[in-house]
N, C-alpha and C. Protein backbone atom coordinates (compact mmCIF):
# COMPACT_ATOMS: atom_id res chain seq x y z
N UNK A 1 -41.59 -58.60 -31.85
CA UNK A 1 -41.26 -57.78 -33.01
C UNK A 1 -42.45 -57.78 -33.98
N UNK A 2 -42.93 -56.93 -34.54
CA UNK A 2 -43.94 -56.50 -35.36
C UNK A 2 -43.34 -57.28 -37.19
N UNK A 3 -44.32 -58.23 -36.94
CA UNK A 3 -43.88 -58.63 -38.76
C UNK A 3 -44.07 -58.08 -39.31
N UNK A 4 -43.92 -58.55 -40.82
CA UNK A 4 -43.96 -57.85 -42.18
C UNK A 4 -45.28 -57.87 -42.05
N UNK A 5 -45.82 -56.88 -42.60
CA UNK A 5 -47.44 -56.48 -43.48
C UNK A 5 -47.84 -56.08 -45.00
N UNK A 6 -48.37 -56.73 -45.47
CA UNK A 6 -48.94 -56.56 -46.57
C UNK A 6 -49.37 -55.11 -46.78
N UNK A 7 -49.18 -53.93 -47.54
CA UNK A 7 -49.28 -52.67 -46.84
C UNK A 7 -49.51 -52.33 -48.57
N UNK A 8 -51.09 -51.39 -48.62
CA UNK A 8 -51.39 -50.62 -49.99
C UNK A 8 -50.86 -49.79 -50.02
N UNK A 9 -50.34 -49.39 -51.81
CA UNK A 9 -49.07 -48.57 -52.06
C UNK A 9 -49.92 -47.07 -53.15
N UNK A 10 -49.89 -46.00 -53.02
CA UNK A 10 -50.96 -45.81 -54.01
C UNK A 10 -52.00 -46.12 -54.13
N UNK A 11 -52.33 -45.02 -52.43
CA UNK A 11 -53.88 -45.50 -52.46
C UNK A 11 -55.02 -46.66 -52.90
N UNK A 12 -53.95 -47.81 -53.19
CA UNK A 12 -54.72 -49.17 -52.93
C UNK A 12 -54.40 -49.78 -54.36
N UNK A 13 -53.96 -48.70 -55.17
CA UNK A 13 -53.54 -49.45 -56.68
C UNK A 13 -52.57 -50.54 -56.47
N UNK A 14 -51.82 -50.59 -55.27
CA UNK A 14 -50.66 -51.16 -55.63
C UNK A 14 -50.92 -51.86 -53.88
N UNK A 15 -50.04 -52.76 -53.50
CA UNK A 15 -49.52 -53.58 -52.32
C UNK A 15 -48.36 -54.06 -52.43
N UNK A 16 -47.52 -54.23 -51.20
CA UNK A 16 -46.65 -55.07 -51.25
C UNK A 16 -45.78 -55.33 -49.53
N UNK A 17 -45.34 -56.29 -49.54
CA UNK A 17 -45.07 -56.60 -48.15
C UNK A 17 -43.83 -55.29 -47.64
N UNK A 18 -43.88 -54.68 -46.78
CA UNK A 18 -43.04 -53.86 -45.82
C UNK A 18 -42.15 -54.79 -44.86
N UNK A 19 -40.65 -54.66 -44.72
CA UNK A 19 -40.40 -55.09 -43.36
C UNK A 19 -40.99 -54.31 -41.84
N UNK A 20 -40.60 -54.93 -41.36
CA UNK A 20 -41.24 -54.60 -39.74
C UNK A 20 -40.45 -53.09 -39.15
N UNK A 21 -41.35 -52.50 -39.18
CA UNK A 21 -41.02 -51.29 -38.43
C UNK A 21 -41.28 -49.94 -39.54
N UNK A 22 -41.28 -50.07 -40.52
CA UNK A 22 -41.57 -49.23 -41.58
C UNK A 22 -42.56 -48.21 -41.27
N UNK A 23 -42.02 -46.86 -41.49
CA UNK A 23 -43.18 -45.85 -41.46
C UNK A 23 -43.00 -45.23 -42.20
N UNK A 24 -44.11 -44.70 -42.63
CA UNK A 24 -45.04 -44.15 -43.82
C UNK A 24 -44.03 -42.59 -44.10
N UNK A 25 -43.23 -42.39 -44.67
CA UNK A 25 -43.08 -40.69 -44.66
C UNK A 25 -43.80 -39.61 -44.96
N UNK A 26 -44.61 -40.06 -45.55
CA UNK A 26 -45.79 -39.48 -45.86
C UNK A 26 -46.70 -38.91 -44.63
N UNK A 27 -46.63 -39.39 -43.85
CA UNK A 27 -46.76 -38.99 -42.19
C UNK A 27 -46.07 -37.95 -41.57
N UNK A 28 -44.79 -37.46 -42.40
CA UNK A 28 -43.68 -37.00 -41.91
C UNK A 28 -43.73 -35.31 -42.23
N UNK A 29 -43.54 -36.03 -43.88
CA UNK A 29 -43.14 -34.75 -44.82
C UNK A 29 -44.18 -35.12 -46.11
N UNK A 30 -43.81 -33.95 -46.80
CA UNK A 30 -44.93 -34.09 -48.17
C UNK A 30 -43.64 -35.02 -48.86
N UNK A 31 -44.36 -36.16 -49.68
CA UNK A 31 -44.06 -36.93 -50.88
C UNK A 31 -44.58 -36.56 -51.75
N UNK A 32 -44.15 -36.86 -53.09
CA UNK A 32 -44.21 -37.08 -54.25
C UNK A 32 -45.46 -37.47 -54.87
N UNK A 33 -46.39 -37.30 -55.35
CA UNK A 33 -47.44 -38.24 -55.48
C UNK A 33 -46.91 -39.39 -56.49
N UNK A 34 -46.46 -39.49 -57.05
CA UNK A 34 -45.65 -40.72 -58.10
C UNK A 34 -44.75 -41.76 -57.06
N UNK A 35 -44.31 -41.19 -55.55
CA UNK A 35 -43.34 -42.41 -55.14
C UNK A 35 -44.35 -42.55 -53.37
N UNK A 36 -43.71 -43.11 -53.00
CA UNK A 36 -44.40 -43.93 -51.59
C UNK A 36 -43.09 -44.31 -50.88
N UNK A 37 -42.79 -43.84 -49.70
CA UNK A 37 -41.26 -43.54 -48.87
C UNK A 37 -41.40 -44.04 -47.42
N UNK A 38 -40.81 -45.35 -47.20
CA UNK A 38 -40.83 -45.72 -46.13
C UNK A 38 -39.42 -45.32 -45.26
N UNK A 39 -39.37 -45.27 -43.84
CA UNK A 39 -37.90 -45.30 -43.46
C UNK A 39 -38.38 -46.33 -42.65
N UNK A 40 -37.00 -46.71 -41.52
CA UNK A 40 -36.73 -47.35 -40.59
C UNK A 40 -36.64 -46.34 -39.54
N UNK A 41 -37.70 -46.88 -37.95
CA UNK A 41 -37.87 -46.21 -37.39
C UNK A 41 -36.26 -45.97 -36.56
N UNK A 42 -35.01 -46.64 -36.81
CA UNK A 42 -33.92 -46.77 -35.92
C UNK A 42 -32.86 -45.74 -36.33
N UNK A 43 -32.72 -46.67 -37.89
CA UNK A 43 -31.43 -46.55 -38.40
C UNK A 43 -31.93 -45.49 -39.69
N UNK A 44 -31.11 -45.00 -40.52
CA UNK A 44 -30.99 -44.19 -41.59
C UNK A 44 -31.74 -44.67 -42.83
N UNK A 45 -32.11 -45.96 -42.86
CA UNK A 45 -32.62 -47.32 -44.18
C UNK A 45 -33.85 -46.54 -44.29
N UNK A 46 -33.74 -46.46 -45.64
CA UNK A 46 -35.43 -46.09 -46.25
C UNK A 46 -35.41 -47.05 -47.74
N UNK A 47 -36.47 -47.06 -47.86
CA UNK A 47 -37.55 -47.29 -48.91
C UNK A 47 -38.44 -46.86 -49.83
N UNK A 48 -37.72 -46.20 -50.85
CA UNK A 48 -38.66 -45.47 -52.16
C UNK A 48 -39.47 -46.54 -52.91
N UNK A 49 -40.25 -46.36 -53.38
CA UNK A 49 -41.41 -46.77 -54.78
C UNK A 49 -41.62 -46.13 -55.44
N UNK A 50 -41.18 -45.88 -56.75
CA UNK A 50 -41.59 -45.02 -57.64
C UNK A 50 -42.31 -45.54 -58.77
N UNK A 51 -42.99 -44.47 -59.47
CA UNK A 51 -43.76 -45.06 -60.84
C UNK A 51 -43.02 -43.63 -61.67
N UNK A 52 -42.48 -44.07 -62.51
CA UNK A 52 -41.88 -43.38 -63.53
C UNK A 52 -41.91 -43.27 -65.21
N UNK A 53 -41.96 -42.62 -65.95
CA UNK A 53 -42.14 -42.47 -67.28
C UNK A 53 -41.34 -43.48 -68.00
N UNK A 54 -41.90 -44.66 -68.36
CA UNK A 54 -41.08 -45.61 -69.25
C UNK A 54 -40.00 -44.72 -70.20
N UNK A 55 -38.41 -45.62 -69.93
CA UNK A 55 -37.42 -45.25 -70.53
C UNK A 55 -37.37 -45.89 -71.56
N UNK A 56 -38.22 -46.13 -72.69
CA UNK A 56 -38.39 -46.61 -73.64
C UNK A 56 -36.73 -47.04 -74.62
N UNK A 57 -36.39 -45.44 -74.39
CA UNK A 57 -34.42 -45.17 -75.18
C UNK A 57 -33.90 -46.06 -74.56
N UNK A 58 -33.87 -46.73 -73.28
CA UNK A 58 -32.84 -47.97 -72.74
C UNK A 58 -33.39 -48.64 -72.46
N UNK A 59 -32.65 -49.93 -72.70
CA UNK A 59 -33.47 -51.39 -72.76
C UNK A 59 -32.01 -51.93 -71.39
N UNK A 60 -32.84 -53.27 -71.51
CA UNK A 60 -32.17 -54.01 -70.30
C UNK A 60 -31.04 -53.16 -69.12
N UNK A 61 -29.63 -53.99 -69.04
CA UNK A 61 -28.90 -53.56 -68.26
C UNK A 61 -28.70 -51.82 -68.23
N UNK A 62 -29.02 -51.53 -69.16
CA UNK A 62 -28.82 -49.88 -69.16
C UNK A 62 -29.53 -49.06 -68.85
N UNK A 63 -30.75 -49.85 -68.93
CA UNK A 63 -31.90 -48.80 -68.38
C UNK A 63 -32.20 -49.08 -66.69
N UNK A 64 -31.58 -50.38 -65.93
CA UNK A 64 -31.11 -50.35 -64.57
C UNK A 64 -30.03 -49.32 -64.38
N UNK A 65 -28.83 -48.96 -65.26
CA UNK A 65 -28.12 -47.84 -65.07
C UNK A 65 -28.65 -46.73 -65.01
N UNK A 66 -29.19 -46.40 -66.03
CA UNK A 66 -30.09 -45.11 -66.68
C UNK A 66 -30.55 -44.94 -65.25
N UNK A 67 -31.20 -45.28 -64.59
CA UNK A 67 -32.32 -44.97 -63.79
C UNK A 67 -31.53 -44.78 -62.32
N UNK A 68 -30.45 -45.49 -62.00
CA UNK A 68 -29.34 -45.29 -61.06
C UNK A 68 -28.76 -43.63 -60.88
N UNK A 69 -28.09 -43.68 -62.49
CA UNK A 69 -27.36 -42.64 -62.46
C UNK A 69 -28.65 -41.22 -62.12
N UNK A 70 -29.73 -41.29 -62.47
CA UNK A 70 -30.80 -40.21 -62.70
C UNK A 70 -30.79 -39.83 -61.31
N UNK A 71 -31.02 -41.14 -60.36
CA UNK A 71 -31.42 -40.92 -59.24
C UNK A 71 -29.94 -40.47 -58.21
N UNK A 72 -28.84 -40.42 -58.84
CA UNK A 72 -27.49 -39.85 -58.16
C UNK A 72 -27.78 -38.40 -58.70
N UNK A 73 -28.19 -38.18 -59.95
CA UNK A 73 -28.41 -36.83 -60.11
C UNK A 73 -28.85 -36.06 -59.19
N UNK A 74 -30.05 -36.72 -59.07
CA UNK A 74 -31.74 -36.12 -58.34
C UNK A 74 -30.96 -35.61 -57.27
N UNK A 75 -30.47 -36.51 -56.07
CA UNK A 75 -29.63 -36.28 -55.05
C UNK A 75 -28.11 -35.86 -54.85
N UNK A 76 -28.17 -35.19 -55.84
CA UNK A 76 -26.80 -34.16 -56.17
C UNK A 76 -25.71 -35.41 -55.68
N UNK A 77 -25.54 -36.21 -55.72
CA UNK A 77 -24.69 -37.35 -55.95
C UNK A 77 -22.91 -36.85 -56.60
N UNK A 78 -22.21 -36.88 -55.39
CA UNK A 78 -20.65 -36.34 -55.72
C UNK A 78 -19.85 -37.43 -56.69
N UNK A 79 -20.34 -38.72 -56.38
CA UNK A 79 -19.86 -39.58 -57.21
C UNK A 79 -20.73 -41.09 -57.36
N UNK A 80 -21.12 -42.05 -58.41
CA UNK A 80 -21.79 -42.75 -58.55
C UNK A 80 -21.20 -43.95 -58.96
N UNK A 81 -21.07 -45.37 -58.32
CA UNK A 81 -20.28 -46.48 -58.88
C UNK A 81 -21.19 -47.70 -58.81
N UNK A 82 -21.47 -48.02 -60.03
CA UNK A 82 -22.60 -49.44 -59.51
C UNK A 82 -21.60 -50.45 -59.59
N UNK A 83 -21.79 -51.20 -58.46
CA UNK A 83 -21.37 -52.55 -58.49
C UNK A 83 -21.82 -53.75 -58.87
N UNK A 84 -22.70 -53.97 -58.93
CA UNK A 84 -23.52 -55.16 -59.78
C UNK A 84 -24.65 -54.50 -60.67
N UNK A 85 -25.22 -55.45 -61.78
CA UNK A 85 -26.46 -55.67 -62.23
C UNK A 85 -26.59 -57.05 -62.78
N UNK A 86 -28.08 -57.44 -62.36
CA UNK A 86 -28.37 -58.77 -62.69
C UNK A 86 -29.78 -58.54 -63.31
N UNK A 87 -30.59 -59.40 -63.83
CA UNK A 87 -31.68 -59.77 -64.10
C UNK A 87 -32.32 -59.97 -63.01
N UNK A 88 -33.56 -59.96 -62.72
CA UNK A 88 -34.15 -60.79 -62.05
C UNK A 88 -35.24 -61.91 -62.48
N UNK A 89 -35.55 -62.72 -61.79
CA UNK A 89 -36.09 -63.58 -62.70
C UNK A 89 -37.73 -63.78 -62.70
N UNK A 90 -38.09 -62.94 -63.28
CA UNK A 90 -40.12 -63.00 -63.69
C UNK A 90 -40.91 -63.67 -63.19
N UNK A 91 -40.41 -65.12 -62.81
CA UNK A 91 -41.52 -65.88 -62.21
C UNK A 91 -40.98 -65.57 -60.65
N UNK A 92 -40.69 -64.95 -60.53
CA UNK A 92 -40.33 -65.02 -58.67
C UNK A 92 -41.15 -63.92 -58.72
N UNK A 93 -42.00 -62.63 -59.02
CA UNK A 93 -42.43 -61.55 -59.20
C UNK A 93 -44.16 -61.36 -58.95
N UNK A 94 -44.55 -60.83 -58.38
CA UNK A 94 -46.22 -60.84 -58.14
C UNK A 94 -46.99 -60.40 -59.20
N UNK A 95 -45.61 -59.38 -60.01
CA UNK A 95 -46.02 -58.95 -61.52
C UNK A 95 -45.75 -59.23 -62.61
N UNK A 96 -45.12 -60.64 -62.49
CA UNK A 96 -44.94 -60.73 -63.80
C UNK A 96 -45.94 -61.18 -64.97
N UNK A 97 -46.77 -61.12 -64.67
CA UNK A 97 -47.63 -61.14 -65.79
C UNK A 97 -47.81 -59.59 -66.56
N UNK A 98 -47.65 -58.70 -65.99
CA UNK A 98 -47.16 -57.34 -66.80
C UNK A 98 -46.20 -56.94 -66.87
N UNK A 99 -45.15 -57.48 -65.78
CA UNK A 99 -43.43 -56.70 -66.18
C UNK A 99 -43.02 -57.46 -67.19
N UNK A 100 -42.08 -56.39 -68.12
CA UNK A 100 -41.59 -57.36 -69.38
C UNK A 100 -40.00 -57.64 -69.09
N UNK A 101 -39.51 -56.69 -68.66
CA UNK A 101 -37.95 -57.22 -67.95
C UNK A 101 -37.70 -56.63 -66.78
N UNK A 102 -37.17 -57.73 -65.84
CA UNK A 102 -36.49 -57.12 -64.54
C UNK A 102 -34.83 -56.88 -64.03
N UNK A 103 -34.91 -55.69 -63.33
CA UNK A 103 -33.22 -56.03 -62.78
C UNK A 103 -33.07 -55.19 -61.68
N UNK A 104 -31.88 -56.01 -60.82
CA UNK A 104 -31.41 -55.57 -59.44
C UNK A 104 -30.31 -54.89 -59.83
N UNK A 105 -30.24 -54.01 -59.04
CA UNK A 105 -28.61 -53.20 -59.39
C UNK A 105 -28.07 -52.99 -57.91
N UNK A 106 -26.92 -53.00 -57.51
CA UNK A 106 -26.26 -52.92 -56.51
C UNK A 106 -25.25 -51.47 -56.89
N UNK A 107 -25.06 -50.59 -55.91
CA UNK A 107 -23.86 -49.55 -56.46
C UNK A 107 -23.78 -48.75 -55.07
N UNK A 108 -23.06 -47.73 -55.12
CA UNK A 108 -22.65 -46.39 -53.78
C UNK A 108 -22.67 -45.11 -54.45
N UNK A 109 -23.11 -44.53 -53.82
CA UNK A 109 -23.62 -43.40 -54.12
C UNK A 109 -22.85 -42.23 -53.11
N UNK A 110 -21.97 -41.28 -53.39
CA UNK A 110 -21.75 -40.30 -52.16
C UNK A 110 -22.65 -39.36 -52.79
N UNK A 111 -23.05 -38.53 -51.30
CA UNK A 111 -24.27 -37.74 -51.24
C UNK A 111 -24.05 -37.06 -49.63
N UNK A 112 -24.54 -35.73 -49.84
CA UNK A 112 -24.48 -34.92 -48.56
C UNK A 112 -26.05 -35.00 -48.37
N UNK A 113 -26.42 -34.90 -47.06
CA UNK A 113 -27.59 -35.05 -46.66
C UNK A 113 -27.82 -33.33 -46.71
N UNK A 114 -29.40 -33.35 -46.64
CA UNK A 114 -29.40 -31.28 -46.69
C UNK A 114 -28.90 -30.55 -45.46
N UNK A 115 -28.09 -29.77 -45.59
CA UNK A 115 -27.36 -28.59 -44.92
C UNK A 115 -26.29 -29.27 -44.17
N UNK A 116 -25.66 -30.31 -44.80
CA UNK A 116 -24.35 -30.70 -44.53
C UNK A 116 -23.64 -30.87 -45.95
N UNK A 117 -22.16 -30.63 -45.26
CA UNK A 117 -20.95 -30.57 -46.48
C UNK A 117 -20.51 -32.02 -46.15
N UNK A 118 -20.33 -32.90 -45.55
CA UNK A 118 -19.71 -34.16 -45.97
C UNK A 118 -20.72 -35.38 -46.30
N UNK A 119 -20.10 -35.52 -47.37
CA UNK A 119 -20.91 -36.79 -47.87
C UNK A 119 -20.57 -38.18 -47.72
N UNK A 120 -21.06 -39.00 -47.47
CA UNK A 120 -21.11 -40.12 -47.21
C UNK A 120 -21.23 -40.96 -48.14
N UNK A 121 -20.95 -41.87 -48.00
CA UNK A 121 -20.99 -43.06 -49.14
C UNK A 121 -22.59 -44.45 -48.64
N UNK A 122 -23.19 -44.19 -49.45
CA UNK A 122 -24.38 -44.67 -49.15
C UNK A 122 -24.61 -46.19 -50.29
N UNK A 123 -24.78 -47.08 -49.37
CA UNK A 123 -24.97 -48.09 -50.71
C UNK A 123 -26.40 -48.07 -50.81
N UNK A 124 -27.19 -48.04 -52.14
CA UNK A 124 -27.95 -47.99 -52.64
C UNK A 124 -28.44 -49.63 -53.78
N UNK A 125 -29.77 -50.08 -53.52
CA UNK A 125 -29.91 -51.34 -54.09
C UNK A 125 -31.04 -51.32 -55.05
N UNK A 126 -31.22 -50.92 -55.57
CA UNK A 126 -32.26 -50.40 -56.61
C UNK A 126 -33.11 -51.98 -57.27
N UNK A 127 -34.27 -52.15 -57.21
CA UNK A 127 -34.82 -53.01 -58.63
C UNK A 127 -35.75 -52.00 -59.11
N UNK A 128 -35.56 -52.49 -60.37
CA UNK A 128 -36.63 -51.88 -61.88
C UNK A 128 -37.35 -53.02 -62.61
N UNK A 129 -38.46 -52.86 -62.45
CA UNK A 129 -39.47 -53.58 -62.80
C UNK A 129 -40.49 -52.56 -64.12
N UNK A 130 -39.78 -53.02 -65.38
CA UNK A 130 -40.58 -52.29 -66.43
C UNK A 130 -42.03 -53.38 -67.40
N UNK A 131 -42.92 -51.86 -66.98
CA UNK A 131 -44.07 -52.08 -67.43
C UNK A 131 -44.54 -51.53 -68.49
N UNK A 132 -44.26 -51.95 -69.97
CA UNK A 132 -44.38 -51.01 -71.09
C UNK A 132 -45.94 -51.08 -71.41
N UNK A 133 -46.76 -51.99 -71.25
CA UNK A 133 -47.72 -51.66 -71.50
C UNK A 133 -48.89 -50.48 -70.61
N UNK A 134 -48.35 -50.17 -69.84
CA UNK A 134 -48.56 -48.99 -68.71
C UNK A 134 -47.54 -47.90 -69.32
N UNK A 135 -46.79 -48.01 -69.60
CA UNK A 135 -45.08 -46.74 -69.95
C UNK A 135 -44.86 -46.30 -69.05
N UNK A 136 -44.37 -47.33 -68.21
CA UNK A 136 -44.02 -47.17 -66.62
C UNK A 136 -43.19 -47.98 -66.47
N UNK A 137 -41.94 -47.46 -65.66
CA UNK A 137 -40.75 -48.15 -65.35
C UNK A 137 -40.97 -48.06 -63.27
N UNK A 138 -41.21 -49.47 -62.93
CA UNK A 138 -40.99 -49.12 -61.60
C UNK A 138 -40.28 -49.33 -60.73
N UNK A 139 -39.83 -48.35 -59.98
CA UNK A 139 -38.29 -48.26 -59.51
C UNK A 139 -38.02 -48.28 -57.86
N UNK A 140 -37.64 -49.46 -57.34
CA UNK A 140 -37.36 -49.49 -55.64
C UNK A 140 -36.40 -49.27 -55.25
N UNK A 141 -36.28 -48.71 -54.58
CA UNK A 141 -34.65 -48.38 -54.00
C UNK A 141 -34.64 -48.67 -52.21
N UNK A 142 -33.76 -48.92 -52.13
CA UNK A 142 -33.39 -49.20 -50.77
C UNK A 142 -32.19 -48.75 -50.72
N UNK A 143 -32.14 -47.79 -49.53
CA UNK A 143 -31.01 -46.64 -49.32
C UNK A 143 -30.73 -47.42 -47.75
N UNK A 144 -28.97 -47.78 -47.90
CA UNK A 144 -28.34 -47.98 -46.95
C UNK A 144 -27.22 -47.17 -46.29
N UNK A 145 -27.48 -45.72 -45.55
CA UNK A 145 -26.29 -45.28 -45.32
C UNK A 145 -25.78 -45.99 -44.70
N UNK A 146 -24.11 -45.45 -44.22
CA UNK A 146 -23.38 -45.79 -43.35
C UNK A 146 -24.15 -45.36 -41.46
N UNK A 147 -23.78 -46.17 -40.69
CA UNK A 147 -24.63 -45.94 -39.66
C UNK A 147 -23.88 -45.13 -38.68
N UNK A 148 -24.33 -44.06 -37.90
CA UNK A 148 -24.28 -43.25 -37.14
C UNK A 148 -24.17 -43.19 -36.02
N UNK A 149 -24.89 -44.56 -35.80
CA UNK A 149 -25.51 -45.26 -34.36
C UNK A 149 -24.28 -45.35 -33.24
N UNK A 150 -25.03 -45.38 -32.21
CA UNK A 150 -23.73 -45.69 -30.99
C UNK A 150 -23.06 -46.95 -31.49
N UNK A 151 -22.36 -47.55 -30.49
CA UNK A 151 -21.42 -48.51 -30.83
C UNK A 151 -22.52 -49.98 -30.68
N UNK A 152 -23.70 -49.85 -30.04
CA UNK A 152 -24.17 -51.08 -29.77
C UNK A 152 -24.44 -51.56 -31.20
N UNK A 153 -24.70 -52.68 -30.57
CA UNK A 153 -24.75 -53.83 -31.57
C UNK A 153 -26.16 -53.90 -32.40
N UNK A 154 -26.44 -54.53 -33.92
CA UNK A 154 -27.58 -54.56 -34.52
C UNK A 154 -29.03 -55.08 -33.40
N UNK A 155 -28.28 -56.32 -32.29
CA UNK A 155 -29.09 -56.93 -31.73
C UNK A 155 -29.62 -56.09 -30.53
N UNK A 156 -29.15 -55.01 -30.48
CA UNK A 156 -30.06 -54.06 -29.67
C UNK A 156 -30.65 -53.18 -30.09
N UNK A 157 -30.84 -53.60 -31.57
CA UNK A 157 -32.18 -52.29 -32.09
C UNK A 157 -33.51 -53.06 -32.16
N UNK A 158 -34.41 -52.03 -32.01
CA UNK A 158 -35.68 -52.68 -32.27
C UNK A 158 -36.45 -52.30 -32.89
N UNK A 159 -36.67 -52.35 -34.34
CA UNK A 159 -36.71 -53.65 -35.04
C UNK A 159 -35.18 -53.36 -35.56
N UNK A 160 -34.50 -54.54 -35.50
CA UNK A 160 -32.76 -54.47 -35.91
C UNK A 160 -33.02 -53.84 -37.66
N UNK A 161 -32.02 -53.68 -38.08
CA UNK A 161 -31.63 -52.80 -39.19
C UNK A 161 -32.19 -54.25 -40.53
N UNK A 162 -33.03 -53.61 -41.24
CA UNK A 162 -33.46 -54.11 -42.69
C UNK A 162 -32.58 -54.58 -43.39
N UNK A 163 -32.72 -55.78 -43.92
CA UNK A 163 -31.82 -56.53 -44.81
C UNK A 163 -32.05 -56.85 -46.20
N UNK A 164 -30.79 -56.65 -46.63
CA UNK A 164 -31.50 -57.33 -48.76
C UNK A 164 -32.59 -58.05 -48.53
N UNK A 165 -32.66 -59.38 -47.84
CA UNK A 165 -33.70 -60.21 -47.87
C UNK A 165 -35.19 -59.83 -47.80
N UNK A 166 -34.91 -58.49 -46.96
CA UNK A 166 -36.40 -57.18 -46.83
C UNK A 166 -36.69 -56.74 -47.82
N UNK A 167 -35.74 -56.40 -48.65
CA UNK A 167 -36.08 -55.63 -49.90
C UNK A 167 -36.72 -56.70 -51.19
N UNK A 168 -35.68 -57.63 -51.23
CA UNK A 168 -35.66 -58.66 -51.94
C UNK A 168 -37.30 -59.06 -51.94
N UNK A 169 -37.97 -59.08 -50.71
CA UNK A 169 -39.68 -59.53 -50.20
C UNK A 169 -40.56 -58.63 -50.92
N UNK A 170 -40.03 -57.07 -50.95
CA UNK A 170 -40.74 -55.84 -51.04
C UNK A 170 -40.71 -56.22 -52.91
N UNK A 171 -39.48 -56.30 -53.56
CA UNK A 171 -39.54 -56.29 -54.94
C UNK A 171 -40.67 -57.63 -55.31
N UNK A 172 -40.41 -58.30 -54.62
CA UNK A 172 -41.02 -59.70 -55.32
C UNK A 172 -42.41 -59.49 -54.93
N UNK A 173 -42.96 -58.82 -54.12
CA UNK A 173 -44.20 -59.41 -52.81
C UNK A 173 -45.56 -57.98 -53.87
N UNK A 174 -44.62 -57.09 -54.93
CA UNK A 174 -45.38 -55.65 -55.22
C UNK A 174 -46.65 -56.69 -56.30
N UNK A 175 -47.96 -55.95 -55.96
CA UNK A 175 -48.65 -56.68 -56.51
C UNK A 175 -49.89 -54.97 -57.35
N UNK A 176 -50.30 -55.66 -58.55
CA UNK A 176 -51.21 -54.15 -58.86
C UNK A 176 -52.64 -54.90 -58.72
N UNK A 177 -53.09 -53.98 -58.20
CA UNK A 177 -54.78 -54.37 -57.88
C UNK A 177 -55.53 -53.05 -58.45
N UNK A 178 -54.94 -52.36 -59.44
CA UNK A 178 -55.84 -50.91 -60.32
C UNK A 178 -55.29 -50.69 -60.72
N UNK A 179 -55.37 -51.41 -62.26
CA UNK A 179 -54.46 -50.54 -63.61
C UNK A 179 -55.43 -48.96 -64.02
N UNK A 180 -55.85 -48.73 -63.17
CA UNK A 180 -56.57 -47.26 -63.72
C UNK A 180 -55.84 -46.37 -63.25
N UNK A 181 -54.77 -46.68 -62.65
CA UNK A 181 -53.94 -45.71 -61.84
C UNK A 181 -53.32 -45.34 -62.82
N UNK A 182 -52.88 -45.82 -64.29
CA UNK A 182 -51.54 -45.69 -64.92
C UNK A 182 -52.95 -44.73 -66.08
N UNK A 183 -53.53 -44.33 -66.09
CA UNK A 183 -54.82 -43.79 -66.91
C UNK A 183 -55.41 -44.54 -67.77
N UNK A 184 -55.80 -43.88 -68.58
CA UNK A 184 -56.75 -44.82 -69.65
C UNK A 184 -55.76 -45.15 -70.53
N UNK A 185 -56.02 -46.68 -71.20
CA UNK A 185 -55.34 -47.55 -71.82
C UNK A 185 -55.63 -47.28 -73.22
């Protein structure tokens, strides 16, 4: 099985560890220049990075909402329920010497994929890592649909299906190596 890699995010401004099997969408389809979109080569699991316009108007737990609900918008989202938010804690972080507060949010999201009418209920795991001295809020998401897959089992995929603990690596592991990316200071 192909380990995790240390993998530049933004043309080299940024790094952070990928689980195993991750490909680039950017390979795929046009992205965003502001986000960086991994999927799973098996299952439905992807991986956003975004750099976003500091939400200055919400502070802590709300601005992990704020940024939830935006992104149920974005994806025409039929209905939006977060189930957790926590802190996360700064010294576990590659950035915390510039993030000023962190948080994980847990929630489900229904959402029709394009040119289908039924939507699915997708759990979605978001961390926000805000960087005010940049005015940048940065936002990971890890999208878990429901799976599609034949009946076999996780242990016959290869690489088996991505876990919190993947993401959990990806939030903690993001490191900046070019604050010139965020412009002049």
């Amino acid at each position: 099985m192909e380990p995790t890699r240390d993998c530049p995010l933004f043309g080299g401004a940024f790094s952070a560890i990928l689980p195993p099997g991750a490909i680039d969408v950017s390979d795929l389809r046009p992205v965003p220049d502001n986000q960086e979109v991994f999927c799973h080569p098996v299952t439905d699991q992807s991986l956003i990075v975004e750099l976003l316009e500091l939400q200055a108007h919400v502070r802590g737990e709300a601005a992990a909402r704020y940024h939830f609900e935006d992104v149920g918008g974005v994806q025409g989202a039929r209905s939006v329920h977060v189930e957790s938010v926590q802190p996360l804690c700064l010294e576990n972080l590659a950035l915390r010497g510039c993030c000023q507060e962190a948080w994980v949010l847990s929630g489900k999201q229904q959402i029709a994929k394009e040119n289908q009418q039924v939507a699915k209920n997708v759990t979605l795991h978001q961390a926000l890592l805000r960087l005010p001295q940049y005015q940048t809020d940065l936002l990971l998401t890890f999208n878990q649909p429901p799976s599609d897959r034949s009946p076999l089992g996780p242990e016959n995929l290869s690489p088996p299906p991505w876990s919190l603990g993947n993401f959990e690596q990806l939030v903690a592991s993001v490191t900046l190596h070019d604050p010139n990316i965020f412009g002049p200071q």
